[in-house]
PDB file of N, CA and C in Angstrom:
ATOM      1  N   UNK A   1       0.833  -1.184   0.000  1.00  0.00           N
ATOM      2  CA  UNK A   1       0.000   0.000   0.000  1.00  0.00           C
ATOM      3  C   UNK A   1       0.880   1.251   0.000  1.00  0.00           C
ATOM      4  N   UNK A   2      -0.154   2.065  -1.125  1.00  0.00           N
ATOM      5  CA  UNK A   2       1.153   3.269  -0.770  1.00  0.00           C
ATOM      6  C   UNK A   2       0.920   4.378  -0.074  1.00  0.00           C
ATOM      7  N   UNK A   3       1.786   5.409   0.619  1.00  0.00           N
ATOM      8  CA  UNK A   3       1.782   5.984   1.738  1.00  0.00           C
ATOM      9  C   UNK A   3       1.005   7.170   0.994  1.00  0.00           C
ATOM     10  N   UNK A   4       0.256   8.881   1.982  1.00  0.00           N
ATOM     11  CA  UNK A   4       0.088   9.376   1.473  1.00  0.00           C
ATOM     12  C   UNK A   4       0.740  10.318   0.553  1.00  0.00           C
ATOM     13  N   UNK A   5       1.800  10.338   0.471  1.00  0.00           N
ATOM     14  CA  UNK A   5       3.135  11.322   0.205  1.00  0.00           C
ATOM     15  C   UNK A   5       3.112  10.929  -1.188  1.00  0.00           C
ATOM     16  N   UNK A   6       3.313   9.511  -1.378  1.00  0.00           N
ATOM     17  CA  UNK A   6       3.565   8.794  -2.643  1.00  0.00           C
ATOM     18  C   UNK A   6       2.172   8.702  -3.142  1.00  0.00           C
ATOM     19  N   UNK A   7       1.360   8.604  -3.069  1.00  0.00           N
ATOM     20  CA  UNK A   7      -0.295   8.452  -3.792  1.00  0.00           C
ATOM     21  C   UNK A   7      -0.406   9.987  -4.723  1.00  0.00           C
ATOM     22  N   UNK A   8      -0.237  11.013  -3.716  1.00  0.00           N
ATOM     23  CA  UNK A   8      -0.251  12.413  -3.683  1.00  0.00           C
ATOM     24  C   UNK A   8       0.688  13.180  -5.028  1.00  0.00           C
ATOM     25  N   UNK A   9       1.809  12.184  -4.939  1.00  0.00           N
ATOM     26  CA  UNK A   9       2.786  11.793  -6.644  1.00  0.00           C
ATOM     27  C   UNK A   9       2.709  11.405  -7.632  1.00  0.00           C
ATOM     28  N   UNK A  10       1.581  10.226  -7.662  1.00  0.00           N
ATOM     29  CA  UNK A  10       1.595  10.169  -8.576  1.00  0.00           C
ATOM     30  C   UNK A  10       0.716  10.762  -9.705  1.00  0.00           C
ATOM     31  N   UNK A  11       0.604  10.532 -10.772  1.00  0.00           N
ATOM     32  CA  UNK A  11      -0.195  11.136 -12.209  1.00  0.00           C
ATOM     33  C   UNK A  11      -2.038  11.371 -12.015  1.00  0.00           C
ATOM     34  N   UNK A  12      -2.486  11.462 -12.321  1.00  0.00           N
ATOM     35  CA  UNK A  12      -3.931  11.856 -11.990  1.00  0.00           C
ATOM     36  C   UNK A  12      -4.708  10.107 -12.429  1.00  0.00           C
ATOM     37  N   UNK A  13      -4.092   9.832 -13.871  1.00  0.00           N
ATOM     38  CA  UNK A  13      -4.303   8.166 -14.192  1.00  0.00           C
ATOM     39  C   UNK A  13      -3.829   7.665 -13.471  1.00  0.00           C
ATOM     40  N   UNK A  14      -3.015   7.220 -12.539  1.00  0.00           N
ATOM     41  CA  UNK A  14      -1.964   6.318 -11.626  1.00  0.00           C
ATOM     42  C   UNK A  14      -2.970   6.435 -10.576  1.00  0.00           C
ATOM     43  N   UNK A  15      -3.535   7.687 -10.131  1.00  0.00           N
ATOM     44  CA  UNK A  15      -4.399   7.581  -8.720  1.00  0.00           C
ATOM     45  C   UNK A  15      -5.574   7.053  -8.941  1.00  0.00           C
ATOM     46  N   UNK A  16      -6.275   7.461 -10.360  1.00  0.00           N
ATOM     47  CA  UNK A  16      -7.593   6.510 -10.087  1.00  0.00           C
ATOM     48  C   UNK A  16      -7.202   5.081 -10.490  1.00  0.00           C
ATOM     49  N   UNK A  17      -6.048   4.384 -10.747  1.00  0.00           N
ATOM     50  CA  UNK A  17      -6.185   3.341 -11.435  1.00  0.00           C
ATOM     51  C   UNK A  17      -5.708   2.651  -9.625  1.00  0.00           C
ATOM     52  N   UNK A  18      -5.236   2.936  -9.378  1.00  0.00           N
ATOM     53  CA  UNK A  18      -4.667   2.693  -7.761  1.00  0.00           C
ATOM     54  C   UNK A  18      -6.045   2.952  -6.978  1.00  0.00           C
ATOM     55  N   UNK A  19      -6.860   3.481  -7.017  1.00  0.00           N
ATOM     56  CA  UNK A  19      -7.689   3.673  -6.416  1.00  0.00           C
ATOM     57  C   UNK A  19      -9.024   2.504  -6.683  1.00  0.00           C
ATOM     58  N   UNK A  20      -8.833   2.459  -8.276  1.00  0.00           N
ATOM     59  CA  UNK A  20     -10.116   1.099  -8.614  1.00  0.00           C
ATOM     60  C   UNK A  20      -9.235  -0.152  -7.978  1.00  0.00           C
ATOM     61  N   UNK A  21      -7.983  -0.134  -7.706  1.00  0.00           N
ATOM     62  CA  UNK A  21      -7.705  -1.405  -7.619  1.00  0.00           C
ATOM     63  C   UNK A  21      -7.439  -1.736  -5.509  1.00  0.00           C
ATOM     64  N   UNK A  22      -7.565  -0.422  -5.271  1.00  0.00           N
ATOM     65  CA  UNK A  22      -7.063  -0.744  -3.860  1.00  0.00           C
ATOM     66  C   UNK A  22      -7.781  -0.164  -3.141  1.00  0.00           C
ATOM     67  N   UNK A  23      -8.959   0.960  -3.514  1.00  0.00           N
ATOM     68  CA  UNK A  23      -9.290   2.257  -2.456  1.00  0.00           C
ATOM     69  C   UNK A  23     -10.784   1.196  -2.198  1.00  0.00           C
ATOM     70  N   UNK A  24     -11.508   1.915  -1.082  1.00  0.00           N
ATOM     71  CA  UNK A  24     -12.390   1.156  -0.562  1.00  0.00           C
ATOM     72  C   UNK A  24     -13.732   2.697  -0.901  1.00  0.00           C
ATOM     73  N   UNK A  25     -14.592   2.082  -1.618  1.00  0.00           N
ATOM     74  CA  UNK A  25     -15.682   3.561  -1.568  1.00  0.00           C
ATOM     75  C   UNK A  25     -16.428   3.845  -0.428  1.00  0.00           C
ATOM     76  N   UNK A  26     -16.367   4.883  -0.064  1.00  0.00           N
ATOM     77  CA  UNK A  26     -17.026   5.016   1.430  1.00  0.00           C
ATOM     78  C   UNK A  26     -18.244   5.982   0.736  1.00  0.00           C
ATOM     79  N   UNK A  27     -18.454   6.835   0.657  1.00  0.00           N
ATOM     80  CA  UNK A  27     -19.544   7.474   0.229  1.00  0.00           C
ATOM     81  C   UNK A  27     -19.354   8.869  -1.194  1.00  0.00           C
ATOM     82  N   UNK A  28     -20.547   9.418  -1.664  1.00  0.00           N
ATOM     83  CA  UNK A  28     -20.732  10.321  -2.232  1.00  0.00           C
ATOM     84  C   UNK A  28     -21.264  11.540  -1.939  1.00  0.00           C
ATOM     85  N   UNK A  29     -21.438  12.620  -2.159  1.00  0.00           N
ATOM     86  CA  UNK A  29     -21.359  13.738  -2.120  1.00  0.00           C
ATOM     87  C   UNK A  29     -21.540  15.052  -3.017  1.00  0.00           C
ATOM     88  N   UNK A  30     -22.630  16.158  -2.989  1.00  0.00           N
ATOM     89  CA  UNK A  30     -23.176  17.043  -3.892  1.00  0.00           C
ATOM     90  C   UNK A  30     -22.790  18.517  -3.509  1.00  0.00           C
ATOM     91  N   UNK A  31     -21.879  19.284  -4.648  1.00  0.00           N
ATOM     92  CA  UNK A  31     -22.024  20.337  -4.320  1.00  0.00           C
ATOM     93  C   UNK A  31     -22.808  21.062  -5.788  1.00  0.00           C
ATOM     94  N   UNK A  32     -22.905  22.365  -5.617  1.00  0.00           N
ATOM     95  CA  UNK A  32     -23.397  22.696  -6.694  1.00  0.00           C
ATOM     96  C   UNK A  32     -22.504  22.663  -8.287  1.00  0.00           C
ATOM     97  N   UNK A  33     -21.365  22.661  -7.720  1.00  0.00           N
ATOM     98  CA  UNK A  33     -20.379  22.376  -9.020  1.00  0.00           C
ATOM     99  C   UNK A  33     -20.160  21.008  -9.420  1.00  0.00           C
ATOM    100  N   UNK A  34     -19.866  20.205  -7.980  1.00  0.00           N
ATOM    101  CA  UNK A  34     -19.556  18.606  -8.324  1.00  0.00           C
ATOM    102  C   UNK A  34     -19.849  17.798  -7.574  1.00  0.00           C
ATOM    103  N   UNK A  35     -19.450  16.522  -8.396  1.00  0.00           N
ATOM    104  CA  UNK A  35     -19.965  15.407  -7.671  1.00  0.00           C
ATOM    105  C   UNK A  35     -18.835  14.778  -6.944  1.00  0.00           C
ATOM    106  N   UNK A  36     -18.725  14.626  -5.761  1.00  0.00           N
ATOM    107  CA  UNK A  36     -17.488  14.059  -4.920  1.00  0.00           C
ATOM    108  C   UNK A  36     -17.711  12.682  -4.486  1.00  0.00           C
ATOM    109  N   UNK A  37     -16.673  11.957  -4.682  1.00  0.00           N
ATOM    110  CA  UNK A  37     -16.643  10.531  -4.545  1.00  0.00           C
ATOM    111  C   UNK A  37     -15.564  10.143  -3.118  1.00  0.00           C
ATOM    112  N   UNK A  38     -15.703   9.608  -2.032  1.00  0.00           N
ATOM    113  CA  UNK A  38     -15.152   9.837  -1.104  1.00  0.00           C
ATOM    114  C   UNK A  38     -14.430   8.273  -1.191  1.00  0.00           C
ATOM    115  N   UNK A  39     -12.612   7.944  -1.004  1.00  0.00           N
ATOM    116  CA  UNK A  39     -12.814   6.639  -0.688  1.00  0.00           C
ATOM    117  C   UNK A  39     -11.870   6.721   0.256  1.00  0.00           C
ATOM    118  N   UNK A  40     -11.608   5.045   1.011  1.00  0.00           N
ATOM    119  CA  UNK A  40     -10.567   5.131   2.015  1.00  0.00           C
ATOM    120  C   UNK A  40      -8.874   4.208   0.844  1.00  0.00           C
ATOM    121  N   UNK A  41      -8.445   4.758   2.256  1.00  0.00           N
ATOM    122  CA  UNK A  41      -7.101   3.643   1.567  1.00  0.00           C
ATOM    123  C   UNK A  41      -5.918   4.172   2.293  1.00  0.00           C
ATOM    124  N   UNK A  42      -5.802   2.498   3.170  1.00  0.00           N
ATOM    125  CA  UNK A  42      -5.079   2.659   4.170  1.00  0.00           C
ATOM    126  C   UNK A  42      -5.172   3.409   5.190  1.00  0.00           C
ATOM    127  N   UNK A  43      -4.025   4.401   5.341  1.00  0.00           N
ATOM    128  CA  UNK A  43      -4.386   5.404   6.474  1.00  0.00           C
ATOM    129  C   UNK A  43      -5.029   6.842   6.163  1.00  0.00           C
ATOM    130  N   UNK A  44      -5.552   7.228   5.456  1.00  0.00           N
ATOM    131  CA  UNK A  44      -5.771   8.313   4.623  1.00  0.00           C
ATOM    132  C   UNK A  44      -6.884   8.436   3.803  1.00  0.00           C
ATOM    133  N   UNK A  45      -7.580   8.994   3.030  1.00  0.00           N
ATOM    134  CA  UNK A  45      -8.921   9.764   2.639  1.00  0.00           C
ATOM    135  C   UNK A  45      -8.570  10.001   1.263  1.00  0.00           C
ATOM    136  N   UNK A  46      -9.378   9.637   0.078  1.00  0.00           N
ATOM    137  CA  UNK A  46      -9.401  10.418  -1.315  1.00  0.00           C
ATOM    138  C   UNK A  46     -10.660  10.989  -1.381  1.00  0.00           C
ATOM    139  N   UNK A  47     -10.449  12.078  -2.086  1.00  0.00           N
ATOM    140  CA  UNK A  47     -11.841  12.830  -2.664  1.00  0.00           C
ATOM    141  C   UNK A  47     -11.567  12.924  -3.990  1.00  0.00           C
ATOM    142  N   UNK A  48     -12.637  12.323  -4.918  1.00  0.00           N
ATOM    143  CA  UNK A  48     -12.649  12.469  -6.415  1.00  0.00           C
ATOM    144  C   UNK A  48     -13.701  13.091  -7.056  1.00  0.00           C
ATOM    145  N   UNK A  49     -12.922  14.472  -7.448  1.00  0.00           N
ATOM    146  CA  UNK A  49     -13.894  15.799  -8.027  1.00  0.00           C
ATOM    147  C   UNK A  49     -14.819  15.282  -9.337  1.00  0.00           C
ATOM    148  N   UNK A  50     -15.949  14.927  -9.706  1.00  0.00           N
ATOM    149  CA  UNK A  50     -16.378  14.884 -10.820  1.00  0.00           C
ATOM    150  C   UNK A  50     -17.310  16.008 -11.245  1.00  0.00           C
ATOM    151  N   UNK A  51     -17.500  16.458 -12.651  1.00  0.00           N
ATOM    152  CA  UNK A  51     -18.112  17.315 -12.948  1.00  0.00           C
ATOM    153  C   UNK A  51     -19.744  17.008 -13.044  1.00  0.00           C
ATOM    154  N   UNK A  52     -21.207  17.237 -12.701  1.00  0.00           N
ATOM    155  CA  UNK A  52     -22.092  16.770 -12.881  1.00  0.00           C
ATOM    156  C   UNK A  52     -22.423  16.018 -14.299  1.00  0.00           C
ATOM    157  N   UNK A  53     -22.475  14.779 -14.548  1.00  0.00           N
ATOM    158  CA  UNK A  53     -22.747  14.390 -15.658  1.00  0.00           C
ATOM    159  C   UNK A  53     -22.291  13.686 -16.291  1.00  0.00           C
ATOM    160  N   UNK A  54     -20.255  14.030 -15.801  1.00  0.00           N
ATOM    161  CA  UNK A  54     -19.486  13.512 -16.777  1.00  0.00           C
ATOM    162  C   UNK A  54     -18.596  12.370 -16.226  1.00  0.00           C
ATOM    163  N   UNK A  55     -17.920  11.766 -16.481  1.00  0.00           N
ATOM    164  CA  UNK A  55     -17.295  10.723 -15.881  1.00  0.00           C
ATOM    165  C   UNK A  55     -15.648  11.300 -16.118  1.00  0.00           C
ATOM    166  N   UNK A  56     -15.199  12.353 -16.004  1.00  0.00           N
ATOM    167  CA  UNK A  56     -13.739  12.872 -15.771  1.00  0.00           C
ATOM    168  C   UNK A  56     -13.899  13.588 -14.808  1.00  0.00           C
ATOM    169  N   UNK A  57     -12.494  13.278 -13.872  1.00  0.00           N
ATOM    170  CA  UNK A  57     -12.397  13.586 -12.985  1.00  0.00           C
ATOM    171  C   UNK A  57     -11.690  15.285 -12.870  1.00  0.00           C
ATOM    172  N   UNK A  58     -12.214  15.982 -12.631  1.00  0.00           N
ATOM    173  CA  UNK A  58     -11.497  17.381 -12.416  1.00  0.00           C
ATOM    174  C   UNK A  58     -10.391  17.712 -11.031  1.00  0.00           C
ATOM    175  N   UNK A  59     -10.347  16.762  -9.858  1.00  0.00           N
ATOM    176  CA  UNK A  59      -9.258  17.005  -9.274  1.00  0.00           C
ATOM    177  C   UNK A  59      -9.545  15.303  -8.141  1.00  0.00           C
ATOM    178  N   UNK A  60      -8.247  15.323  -7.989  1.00  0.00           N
ATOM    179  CA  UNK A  60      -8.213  13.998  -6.677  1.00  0.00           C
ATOM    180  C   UNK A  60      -7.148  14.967  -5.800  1.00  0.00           C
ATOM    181  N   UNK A  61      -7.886  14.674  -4.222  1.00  0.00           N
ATOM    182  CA  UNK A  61      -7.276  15.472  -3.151  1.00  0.00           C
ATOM    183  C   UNK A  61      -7.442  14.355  -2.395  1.00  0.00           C
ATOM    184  N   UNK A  62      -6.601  14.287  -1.180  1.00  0.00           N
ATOM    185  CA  UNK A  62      -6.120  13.824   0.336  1.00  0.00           C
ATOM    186  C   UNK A  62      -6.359  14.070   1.089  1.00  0.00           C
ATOM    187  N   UNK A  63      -6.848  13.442   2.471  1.00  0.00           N
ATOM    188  CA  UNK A  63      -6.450  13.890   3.771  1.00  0.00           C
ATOM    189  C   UNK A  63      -6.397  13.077   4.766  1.00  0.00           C
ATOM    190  N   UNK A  64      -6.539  13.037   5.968  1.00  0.00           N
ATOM    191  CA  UNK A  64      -6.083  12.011   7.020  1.00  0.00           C
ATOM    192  C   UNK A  64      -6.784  12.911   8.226  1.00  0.00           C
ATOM    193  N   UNK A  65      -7.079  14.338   8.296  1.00  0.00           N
ATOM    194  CA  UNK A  65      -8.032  14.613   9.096  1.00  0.00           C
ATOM    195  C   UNK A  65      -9.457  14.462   9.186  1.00  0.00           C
ATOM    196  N   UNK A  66     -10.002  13.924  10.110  1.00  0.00           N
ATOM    197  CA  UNK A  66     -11.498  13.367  10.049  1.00  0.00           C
ATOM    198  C   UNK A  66     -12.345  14.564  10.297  1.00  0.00           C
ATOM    199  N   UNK A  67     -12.004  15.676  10.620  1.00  0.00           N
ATOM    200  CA  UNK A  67     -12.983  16.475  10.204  1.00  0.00           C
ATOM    201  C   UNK A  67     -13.467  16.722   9.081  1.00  0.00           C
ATOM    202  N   UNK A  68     -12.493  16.281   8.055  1.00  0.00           N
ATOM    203  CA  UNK A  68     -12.894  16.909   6.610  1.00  0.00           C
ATOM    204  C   UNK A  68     -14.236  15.630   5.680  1.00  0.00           C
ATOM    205  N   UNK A  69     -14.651  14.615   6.951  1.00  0.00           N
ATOM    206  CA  UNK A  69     -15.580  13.665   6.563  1.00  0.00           C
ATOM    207  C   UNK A  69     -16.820  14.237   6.836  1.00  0.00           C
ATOM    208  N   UNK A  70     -17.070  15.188   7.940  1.00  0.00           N
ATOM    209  CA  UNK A  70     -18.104  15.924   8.345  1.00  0.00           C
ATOM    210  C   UNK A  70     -19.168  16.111   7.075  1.00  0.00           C
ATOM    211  N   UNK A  71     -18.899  17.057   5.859  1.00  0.00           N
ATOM    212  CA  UNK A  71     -19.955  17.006   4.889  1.00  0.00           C
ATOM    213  C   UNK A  71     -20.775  15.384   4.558  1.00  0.00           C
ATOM    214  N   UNK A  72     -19.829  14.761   4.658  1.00  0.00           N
ATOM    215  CA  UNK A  72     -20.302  13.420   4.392  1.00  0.00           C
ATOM    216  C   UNK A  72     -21.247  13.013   5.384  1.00  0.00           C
ATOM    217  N   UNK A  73     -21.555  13.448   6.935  1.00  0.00           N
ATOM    218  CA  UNK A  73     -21.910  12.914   7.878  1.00  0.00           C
ATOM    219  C   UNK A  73     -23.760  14.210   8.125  1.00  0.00           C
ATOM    220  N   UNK A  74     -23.454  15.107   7.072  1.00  0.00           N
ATOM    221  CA  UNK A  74     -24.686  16.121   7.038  1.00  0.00           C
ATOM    222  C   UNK A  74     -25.734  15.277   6.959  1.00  0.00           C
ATOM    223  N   UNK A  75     -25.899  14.870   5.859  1.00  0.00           N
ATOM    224  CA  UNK A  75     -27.627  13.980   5.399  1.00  0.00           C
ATOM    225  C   UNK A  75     -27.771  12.710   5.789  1.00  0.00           C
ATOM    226  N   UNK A  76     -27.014  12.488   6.739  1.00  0.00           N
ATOM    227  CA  UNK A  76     -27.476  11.414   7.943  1.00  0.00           C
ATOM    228  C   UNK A  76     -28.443  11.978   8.676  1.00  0.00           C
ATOM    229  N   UNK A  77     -29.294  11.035   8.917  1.00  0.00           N
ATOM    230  CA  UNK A  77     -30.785  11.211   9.815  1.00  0.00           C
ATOM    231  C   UNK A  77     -30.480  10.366  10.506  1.00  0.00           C
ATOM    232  N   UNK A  78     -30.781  10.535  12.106  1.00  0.00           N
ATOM    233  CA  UNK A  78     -30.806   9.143  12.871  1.00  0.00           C
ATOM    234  C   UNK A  78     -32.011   9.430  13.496  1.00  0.00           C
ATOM    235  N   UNK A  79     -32.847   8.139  13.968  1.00  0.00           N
ATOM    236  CA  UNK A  79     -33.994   8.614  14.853  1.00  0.00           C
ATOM    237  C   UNK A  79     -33.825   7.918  16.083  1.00  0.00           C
ATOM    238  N   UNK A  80     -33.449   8.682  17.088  1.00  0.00           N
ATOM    239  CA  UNK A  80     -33.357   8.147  18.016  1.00  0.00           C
ATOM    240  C   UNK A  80     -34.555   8.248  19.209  1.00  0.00           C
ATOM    241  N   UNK A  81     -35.844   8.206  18.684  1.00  0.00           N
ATOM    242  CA  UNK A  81     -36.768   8.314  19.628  1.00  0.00           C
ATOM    243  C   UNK A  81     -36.967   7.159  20.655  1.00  0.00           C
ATOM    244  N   UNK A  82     -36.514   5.946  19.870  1.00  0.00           N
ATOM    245  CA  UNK A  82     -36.505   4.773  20.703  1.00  0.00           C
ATOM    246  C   UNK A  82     -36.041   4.844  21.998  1.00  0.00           C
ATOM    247  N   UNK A  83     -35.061   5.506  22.008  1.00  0.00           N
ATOM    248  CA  UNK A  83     -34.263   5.443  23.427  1.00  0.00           C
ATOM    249  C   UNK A  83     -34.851   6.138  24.207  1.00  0.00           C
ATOM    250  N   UNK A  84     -35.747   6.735  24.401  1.00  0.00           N
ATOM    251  CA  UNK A  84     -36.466   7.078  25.355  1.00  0.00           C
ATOM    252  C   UNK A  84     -37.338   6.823  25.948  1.00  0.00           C
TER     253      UNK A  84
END
């Protein structure tokens, strides 16, 4: 597995092809510009920018801080009326 330093290196093809073959999809994501594809791998976080519609990717970014999962955790509903 490769570290984030080295993922972060390589070519924009090298990351998604590393990514279909190793990343784990955790969820998706809407902004008004794009469509974000969230996956894991290893110790660390990809986000894959897509444009609405199209299947090219406009940017792949990193991270390893879990705050930056928060958007992902918005349109969760839980109902916790039970517990009471």
């Amino acid at each position: 597995m490769l570290h984030q330093d080295e993922f972060d290196f390589l070519f924009k093809k090298e990351k998604l092809a590393y990514l279909r073959r190793q990343g784990r999809f955790l969820a998706t994501r809407h902004t008004p510009s794009f469509e974000i594809k969230l996956y894991g791998l290893n110790h660390f976080f990809v986000e894959v920018y897509f444009w609405p519609g199209q299947f090219r990717s406009a940017y792949i970014g990193t991270f390893q801080d879990t705050k930056m999962l928060e958007p992902y955790l918005e349109p969760i509903q839980l109902n916790l009326s039970f517990l009471k």
